[in-house]
C-alpha atoms as a PDB file:
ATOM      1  CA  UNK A   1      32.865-166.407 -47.730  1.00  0.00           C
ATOM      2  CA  UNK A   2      29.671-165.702 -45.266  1.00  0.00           C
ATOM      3  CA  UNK A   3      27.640-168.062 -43.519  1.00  0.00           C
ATOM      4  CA  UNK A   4      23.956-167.073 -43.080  1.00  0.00           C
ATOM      5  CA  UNK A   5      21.622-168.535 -40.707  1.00  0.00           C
ATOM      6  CA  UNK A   6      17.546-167.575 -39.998  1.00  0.00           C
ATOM      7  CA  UNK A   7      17.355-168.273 -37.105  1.00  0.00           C
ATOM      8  CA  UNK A   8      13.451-167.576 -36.632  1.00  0.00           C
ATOM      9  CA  UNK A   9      10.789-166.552 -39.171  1.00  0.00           C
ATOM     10  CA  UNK A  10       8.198-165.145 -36.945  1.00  0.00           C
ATOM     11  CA  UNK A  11       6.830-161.571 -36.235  1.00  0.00           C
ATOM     12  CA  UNK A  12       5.235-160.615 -32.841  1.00  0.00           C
ATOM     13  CA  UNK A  13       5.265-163.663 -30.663  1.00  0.00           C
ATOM     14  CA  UNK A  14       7.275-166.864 -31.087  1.00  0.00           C
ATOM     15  CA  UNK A  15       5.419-170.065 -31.523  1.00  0.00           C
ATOM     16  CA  UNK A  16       6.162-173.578 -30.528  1.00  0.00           C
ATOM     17  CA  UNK A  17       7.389-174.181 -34.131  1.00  0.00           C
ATOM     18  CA  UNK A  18       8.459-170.756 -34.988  1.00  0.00           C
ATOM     19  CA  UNK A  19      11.100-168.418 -33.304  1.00  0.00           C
ATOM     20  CA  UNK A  20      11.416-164.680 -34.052  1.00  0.00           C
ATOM     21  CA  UNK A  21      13.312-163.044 -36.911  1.00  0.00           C
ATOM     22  CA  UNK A  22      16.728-163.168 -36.029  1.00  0.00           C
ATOM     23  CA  UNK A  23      19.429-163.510 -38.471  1.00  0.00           C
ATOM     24  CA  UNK A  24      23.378-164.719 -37.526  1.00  0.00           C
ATOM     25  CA  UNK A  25      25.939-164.137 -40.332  1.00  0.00           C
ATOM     26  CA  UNK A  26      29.263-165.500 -39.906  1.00  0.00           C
ATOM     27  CA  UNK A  27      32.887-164.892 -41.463  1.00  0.00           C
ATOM     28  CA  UNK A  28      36.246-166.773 -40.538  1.00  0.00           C
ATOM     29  CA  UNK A  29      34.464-167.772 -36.842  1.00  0.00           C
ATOM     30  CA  UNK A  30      33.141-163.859 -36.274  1.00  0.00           C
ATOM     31  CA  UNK A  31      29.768-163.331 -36.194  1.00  0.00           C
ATOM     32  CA  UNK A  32      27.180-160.553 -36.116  1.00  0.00           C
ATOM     33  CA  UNK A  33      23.547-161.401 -35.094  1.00  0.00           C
ATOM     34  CA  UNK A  34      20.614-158.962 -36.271  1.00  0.00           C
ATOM     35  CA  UNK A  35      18.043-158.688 -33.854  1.00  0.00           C
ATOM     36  CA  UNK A  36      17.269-160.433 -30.903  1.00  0.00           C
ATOM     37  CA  UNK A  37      13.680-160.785 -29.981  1.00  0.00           C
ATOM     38  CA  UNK A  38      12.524-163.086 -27.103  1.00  0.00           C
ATOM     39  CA  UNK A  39      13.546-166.970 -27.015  1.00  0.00           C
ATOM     40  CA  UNK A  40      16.585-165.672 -29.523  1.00  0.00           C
ATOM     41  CA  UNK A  41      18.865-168.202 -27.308  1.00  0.00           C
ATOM     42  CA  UNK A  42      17.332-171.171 -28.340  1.00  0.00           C
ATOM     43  CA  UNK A  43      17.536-171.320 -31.949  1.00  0.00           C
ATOM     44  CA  UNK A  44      21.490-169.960 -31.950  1.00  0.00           C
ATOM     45  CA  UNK A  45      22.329-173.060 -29.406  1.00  0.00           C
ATOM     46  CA  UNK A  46      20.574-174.743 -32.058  1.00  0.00           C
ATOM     47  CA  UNK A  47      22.618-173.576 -34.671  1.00  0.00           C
ATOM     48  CA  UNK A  48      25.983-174.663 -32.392  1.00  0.00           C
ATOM     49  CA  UNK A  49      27.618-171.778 -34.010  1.00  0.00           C
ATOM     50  CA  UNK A  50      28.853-170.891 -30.373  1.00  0.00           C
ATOM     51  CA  UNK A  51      28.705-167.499 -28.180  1.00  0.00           C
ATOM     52  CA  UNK A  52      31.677-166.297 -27.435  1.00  0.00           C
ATOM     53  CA  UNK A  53      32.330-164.998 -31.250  1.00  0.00           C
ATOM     54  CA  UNK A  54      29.528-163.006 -31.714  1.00  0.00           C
ATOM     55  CA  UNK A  55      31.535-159.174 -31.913  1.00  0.00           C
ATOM     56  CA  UNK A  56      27.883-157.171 -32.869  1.00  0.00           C
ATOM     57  CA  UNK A  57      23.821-157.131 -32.277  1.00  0.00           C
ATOM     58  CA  UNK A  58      22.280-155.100 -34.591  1.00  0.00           C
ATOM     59  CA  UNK A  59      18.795-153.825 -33.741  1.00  0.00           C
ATOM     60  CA  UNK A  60      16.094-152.810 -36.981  1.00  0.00           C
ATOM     61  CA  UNK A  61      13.884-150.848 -34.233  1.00  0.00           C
ATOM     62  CA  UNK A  62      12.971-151.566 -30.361  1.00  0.00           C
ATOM     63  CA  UNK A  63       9.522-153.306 -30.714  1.00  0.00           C
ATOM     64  CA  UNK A  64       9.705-156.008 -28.232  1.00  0.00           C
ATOM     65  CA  UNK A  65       9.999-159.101 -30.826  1.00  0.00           C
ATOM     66  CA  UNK A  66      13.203-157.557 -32.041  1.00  0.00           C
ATOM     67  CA  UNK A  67      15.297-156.902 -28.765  1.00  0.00           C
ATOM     68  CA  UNK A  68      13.394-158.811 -25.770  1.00  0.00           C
ATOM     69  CA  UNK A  69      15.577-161.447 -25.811  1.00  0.00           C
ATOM     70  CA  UNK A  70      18.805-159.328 -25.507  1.00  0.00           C
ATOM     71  CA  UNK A  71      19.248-159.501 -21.368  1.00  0.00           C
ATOM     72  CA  UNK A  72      19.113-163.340 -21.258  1.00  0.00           C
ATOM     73  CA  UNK A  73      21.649-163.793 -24.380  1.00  0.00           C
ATOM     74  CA  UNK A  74      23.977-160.989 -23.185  1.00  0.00           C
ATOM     75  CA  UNK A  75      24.305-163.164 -19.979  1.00  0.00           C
ATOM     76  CA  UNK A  76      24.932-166.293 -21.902  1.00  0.00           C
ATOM     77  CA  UNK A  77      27.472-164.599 -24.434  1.00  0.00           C
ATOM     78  CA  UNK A  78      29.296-163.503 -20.653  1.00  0.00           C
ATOM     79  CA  UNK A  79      29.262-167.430 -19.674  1.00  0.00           C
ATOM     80  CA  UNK A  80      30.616-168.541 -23.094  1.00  0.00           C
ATOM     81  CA  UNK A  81      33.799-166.610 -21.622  1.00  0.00           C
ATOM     82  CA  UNK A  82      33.691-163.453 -23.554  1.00  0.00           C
ATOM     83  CA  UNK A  83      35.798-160.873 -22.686  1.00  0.00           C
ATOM     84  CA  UNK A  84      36.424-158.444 -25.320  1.00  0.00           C
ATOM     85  CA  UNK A  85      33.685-155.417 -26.592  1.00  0.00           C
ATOM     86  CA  UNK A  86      30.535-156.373 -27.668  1.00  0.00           C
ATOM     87  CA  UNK A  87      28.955-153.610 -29.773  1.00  0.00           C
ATOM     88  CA  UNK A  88      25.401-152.789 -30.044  1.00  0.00           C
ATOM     89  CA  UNK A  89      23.691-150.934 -33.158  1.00  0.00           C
ATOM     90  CA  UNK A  90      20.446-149.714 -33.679  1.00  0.00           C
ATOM     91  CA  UNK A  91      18.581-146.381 -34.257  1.00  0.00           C
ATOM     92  CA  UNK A  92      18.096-143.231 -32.057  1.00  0.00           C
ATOM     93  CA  UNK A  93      17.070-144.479 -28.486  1.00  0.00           C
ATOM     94  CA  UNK A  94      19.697-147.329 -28.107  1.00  0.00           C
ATOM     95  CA  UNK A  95      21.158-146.004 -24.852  1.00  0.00           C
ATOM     96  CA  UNK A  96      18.159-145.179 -23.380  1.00  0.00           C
ATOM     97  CA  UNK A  97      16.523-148.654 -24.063  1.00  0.00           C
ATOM     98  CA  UNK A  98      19.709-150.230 -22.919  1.00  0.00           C
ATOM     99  CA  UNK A  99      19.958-148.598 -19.926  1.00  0.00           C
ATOM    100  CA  UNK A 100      15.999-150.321 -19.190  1.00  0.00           C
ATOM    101  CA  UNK A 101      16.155-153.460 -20.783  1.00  0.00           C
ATOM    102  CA  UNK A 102      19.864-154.490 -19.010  1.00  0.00           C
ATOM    103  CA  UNK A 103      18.863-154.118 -15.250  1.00  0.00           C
ATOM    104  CA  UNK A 104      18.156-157.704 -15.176  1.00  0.00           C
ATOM    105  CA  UNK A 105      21.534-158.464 -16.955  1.00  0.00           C
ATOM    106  CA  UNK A 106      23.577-155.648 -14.940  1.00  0.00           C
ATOM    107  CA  UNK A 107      26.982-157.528 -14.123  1.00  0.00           C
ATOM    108  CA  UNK A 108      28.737-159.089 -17.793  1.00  0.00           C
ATOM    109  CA  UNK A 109      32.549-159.924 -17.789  1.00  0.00           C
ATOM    110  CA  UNK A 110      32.600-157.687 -21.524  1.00  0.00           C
ATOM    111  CA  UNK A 111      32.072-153.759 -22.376  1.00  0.00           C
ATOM    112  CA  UNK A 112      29.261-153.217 -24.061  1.00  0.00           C
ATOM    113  CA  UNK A 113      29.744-150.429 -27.081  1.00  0.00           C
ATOM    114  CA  UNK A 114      26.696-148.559 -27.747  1.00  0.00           C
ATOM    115  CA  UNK A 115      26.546-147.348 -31.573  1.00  0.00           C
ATOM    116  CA  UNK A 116      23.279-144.735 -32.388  1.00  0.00           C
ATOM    117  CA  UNK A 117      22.706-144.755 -36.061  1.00  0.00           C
ATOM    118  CA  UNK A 118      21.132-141.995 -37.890  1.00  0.00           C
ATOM    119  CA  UNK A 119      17.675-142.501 -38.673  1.00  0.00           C
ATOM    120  CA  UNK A 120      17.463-139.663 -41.008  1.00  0.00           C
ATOM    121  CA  UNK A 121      20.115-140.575 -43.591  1.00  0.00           C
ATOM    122  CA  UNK A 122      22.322-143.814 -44.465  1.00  0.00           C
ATOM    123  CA  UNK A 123      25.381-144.586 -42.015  1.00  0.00           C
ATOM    124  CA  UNK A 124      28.333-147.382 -43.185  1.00  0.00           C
ATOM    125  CA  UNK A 125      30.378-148.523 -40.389  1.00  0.00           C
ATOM    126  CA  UNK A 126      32.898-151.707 -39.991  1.00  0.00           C
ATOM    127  CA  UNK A 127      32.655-154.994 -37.700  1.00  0.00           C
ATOM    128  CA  UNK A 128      36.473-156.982 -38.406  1.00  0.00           C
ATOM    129  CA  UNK A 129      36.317-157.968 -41.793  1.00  0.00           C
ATOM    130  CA  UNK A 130      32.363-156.357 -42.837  1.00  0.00           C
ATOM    131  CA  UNK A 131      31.305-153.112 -43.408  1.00  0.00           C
ATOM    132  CA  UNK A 132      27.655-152.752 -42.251  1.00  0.00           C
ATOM    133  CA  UNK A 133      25.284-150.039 -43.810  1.00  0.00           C
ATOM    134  CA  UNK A 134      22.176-149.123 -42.630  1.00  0.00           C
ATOM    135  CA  UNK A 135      18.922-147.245 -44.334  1.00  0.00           C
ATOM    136  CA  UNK A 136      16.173-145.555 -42.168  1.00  0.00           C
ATOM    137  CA  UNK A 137      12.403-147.673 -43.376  1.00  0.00           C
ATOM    138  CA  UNK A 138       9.266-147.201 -42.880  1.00  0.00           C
ATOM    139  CA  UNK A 139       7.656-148.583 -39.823  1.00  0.00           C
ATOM    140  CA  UNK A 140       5.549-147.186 -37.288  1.00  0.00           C
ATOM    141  CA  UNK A 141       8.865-146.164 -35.583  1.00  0.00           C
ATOM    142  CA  UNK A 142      12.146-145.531 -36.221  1.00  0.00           C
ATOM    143  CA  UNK A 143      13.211-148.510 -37.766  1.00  0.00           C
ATOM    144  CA  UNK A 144      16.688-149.293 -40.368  1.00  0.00           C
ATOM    145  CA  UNK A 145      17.205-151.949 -42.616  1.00  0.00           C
ATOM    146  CA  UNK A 146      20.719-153.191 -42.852  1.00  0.00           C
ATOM    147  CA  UNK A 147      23.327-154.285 -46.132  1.00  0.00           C
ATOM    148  CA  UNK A 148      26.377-156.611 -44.558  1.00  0.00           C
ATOM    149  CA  UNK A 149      29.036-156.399 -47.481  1.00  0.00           C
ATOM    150  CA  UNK A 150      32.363-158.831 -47.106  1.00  0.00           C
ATOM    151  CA  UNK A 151      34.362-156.640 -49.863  1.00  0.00           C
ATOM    152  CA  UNK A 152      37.258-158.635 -52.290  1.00  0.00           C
ATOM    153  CA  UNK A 153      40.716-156.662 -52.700  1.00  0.00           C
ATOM    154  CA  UNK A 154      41.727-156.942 -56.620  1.00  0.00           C
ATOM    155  CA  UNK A 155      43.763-159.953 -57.417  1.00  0.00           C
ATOM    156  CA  UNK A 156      47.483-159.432 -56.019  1.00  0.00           C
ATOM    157  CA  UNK A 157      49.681-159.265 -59.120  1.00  0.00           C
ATOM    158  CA  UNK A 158      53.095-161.418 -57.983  1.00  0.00           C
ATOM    159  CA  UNK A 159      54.992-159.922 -61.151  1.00  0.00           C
ATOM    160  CA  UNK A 160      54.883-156.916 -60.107  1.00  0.00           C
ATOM    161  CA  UNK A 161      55.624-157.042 -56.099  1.00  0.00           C
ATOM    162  CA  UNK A 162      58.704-159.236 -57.652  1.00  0.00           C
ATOM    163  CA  UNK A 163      59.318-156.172 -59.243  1.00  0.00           C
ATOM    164  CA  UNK A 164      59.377-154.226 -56.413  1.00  0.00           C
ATOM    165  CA  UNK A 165      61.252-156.536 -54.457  1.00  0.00           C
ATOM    166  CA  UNK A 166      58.741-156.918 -51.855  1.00  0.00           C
ATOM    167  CA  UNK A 167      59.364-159.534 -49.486  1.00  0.00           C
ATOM    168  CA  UNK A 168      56.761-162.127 -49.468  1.00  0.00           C
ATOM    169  CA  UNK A 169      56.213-162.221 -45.977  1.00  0.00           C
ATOM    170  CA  UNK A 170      54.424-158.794 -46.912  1.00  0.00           C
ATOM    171  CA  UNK A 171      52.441-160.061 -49.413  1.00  0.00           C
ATOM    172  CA  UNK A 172      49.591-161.439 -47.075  1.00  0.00           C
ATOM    173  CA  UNK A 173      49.760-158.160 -45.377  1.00  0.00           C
ATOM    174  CA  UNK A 174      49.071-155.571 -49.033  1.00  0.00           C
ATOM    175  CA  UNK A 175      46.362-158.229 -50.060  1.00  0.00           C
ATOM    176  CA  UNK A 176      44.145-157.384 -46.944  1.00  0.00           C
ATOM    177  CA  UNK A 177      44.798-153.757 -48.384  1.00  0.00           C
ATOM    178  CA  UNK A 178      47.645-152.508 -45.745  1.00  0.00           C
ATOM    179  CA  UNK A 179      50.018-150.599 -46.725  1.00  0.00           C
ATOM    180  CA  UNK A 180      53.676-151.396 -45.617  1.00  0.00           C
ATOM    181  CA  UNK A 181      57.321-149.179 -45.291  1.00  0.00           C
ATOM    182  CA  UNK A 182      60.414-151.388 -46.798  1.00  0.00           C
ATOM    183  CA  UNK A 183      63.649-148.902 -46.348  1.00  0.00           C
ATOM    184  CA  UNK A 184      61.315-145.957 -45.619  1.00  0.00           C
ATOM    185  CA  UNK A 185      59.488-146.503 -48.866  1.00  0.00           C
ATOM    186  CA  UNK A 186      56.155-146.409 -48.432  1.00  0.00           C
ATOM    187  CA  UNK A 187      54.242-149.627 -50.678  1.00  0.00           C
ATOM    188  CA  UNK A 188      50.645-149.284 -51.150  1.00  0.00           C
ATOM    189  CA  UNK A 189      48.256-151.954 -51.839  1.00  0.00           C
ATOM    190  CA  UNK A 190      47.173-150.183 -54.873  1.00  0.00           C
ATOM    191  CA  UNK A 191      50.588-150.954 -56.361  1.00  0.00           C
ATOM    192  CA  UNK A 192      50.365-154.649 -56.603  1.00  0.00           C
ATOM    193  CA  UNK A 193      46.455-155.049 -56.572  1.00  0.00           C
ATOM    194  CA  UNK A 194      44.762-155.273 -59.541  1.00  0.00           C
ATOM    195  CA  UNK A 195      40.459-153.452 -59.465  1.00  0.00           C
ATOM    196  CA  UNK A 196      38.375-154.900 -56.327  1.00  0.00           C
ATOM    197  CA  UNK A 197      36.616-157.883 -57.348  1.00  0.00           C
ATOM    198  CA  UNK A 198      32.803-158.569 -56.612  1.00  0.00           C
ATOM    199  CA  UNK A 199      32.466-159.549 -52.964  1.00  0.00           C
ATOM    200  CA  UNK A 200      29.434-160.742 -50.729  1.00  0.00           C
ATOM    201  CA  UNK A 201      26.535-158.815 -49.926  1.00  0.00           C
ATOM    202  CA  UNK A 202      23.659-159.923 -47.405  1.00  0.00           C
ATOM    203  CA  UNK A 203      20.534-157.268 -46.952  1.00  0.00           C
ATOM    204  CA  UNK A 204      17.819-158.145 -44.291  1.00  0.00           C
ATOM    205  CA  UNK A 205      14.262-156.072 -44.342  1.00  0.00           C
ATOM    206  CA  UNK A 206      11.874-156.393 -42.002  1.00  0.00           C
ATOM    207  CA  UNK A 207       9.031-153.865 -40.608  1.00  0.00           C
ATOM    208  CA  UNK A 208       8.349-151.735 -43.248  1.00  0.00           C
ATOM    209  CA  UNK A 209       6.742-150.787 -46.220  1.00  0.00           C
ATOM    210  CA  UNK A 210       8.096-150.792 -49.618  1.00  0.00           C
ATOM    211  CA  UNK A 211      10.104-147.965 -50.464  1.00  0.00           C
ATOM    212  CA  UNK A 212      12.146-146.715 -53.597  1.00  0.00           C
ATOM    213  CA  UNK A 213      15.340-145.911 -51.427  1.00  0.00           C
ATOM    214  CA  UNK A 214      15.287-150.427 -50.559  1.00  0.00           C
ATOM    215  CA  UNK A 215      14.878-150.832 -54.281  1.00  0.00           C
ATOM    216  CA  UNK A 216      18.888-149.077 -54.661  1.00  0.00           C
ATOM    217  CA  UNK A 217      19.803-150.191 -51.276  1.00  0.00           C
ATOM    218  CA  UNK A 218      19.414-154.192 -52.027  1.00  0.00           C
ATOM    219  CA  UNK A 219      20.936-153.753 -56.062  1.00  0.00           C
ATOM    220  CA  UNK A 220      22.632-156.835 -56.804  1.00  0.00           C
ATOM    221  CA  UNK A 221      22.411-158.335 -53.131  1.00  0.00           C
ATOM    222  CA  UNK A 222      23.587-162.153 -53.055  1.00  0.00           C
ATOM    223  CA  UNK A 223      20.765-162.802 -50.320  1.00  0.00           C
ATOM    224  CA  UNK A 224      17.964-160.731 -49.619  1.00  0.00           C
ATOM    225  CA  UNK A 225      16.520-161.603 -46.167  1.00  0.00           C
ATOM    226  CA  UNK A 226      12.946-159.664 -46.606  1.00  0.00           C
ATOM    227  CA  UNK A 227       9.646-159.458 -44.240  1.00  0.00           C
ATOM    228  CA  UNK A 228       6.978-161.658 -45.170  1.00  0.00           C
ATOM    229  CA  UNK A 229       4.318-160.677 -42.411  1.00  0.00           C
ATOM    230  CA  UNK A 230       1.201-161.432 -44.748  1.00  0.00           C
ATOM    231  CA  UNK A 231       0.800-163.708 -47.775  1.00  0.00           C
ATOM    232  CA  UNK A 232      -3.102-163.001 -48.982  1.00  0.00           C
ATOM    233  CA  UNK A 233      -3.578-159.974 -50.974  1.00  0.00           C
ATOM    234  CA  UNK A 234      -6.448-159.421 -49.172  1.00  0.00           C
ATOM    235  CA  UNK A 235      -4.657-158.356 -45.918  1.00  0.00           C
ATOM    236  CA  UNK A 236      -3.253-154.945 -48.425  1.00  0.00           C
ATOM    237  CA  UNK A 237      -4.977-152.642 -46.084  1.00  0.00           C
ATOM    238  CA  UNK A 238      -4.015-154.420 -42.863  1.00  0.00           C
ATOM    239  CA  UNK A 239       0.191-154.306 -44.492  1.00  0.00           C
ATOM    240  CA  UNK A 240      -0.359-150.273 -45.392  1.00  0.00           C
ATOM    241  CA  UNK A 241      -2.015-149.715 -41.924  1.00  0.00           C
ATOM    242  CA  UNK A 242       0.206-151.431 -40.091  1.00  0.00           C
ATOM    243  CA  UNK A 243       3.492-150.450 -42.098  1.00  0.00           C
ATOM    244  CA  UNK A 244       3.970-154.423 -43.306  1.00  0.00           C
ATOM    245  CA  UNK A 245       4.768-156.170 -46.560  1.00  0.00           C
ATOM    246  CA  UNK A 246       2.964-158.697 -48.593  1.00  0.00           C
ATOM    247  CA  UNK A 247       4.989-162.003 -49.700  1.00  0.00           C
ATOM    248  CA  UNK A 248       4.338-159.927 -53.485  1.00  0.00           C
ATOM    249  CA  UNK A 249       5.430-156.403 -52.639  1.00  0.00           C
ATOM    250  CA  UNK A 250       9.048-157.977 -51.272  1.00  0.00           C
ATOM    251  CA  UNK A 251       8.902-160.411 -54.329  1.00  0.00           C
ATOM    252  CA  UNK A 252       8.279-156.984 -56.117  1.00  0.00           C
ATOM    253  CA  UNK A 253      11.130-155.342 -54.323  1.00  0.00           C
ATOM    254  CA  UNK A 254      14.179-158.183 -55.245  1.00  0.00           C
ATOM    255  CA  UNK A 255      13.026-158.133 -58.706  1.00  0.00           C
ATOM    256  CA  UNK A 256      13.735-154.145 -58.946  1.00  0.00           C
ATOM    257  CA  UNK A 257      16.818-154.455 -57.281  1.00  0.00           C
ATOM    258  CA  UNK A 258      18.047-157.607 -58.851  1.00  0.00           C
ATOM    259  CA  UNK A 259      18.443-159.487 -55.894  1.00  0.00           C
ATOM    260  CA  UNK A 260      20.093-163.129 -56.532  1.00  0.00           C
ATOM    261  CA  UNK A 261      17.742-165.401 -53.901  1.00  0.00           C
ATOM    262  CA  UNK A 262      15.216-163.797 -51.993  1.00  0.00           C
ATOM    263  CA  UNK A 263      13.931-165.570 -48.419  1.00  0.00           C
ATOM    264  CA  UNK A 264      11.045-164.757 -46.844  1.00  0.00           C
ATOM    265  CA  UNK A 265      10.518-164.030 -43.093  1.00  0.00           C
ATOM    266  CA  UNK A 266       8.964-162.445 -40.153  1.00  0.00           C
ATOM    267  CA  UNK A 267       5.382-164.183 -40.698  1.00  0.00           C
ATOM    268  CA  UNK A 268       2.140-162.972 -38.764  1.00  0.00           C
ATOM    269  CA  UNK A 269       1.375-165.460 -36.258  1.00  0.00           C
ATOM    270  CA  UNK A 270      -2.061-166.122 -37.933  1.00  0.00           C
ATOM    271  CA  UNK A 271       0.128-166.957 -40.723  1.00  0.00           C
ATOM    272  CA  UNK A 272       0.305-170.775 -40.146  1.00  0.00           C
ATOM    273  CA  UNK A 273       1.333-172.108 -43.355  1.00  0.00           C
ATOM    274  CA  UNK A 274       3.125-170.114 -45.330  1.00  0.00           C
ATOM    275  CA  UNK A 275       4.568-172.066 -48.310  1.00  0.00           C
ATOM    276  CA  UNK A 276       0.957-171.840 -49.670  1.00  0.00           C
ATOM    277  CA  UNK A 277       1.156-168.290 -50.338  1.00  0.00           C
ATOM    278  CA  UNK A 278       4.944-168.836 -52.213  1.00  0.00           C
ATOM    279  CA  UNK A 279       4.173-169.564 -55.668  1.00  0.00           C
ATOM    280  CA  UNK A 280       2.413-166.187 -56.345  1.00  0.00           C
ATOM    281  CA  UNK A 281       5.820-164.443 -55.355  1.00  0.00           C
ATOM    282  CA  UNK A 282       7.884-166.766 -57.340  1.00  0.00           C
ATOM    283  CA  UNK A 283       5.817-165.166 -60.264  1.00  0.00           C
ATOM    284  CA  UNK A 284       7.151-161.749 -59.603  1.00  0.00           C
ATOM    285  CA  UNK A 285      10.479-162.844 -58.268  1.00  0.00           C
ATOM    286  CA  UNK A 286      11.625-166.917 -59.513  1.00  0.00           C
ATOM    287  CA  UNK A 287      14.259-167.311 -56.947  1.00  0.00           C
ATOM    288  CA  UNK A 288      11.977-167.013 -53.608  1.00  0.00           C
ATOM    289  CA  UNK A 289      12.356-169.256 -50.710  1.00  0.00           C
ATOM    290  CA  UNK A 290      10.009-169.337 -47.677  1.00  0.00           C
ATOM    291  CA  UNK A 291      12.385-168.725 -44.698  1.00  0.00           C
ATOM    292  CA  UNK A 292      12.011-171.439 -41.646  1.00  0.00           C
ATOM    293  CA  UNK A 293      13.893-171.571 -38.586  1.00  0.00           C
ATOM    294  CA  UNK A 294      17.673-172.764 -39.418  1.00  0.00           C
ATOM    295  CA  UNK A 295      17.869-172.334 -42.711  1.00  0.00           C
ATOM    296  CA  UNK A 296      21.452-171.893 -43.601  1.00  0.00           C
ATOM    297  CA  UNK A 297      23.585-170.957 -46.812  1.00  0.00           C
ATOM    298  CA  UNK A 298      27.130-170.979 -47.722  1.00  0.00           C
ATOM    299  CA  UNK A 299      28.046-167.850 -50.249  1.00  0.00           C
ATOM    300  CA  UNK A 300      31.405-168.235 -51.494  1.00  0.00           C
ATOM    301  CA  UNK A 301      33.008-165.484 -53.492  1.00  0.00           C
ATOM    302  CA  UNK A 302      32.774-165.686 -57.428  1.00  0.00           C
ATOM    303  CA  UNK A 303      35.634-165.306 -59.410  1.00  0.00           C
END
């Protein structure tokens, strides 16, 4: 299973009732936060999910409400007692912003792994458990959207390994889709597994338009954690100029990619309520929740 937690719905500044986007997904203890804009501390002690597991950061683009906050929480993460890698993932430019941003942060008892991803073409790389892909948007810089996928192995047939006369002290091991040697005979999982099952998949959108490459990248998400940043149809121009989203267009965009549950983030601070603005999605797209600080789900694989 995957545990999801907004930790802030805002976009450009945080507000006394309203930290910045920032999501934290979690998976037997490990975590992964994406994004990290400033006051990003406060809402994950909130959350009492801890520190010290948190193995990635990635970063949708380096616009100060998406990566201020990163100094101040790398130090914390180093006084939870971290010691292993921490890996950091964004587009073209990481190192260099690094490099700036961590001055005030210089001395942590953990490596930090810097990971550039293409903002040209999709990338797929793996955190533990999760593969994380990533899709180049479009923002007013280069900016990625990211798909966090907890894949199922195919149910382990016991028959079979009995067959086989595989010890089951193995068993564990084939199911997490490792193969083994018993007497120099080499087992693969793909001998006792039956066709992967459906797993988990988490997208999160935010700081771009609406494009048809989202529409395939989101198909058949569980969650779909999209940017909100205007809710009037009347702010069209300001969305297009500005290389935003109306609540409808990402509404527009779960529908086409038949998205389960859709939230709603990353609101314009001028944006004070909302929830008044959700009942014209839930038109386009039933299943719409407006995001708020802490909201948390549970999804649980589906046999």
């Amino acid at each position: 299973m995957l545990d999801v937690c907004l930790l802030g719905t805002g976009g450009m500044m945080p507000l006394p009732n309203r930290w910045l986007s920032a999501l934290l997904i979690r998976n037997n203890g490990r975590m992964i936060l994406i994004d990290c804009g400033e006051g990003t501390q406060i809402p994950l002690k909130m959350a009492e999910w801890g520190f010290k597991t948190i193995d990635a950061i990635l970063f949708t683009h380096y616009h100060a409400d998406h990566i201020a906050g990163l100094p101040g929480l790398l130090l914390t993460i180093g006084n939870s007692g971290k010691e292993e890698p921490l890996t950091l993932m964004g587009p073209p430019g990481l190192k260099r912003i690094i490099a700036g941003i961590t001055i005030i942060s210089p001395v942590l008892p953990y490596e930090l792994r810097l990971i550039e991803l293409s903002d040209l073409e999709g990338t797929e790389t793996r955190i533990n458990t999760i593969d994380v892909q990533s899709i180049p948007v479009d923002h007013t810089l280069p900016c990625l959207s990211y798909c966090i996928q907890l894949r199922r192995q195919g149910k382990f047939d016991v028959e079979r390994a009995k067959e086989l006369s595989i010890p089951v002290s193995f068993w564990s091991t084939l199911q997490k889709g490792v193969a083994i040697t018993l007497e120099d005979i080499t087992i693969s999982p793909k001998m006792v597994l039956g066709d992967m099952r459906k797993g988990i998949k988490v997208c999160y959108c935010t700081d771009t338009r609406p494009t048809e490459d989202l529409v395939k990248f989101i198909e058949d998400s569980d969650l779909f954690v999209c940017e909100g940043m205007y809710g009037d149809e009347d702010d069209l121009c300001k969305a297009v100029q500005k290389k935003h989203m109306l609540f409808t267009e990402a509404g527009l965009l779960a529908k086409q990619g038949r998205a389960k549950e859709l939230w709603l983030t990353h609101f314009s601070p001028a944006l004070t309520k909302p929830e008044e603005y959700i009942e014209a999605v839930r038109t386009i797209f039933t299943n719409t929740i407006t995001g708020r600080d802490l909201l948390t789900k549970m999804i649980k694989f589906v046999d």
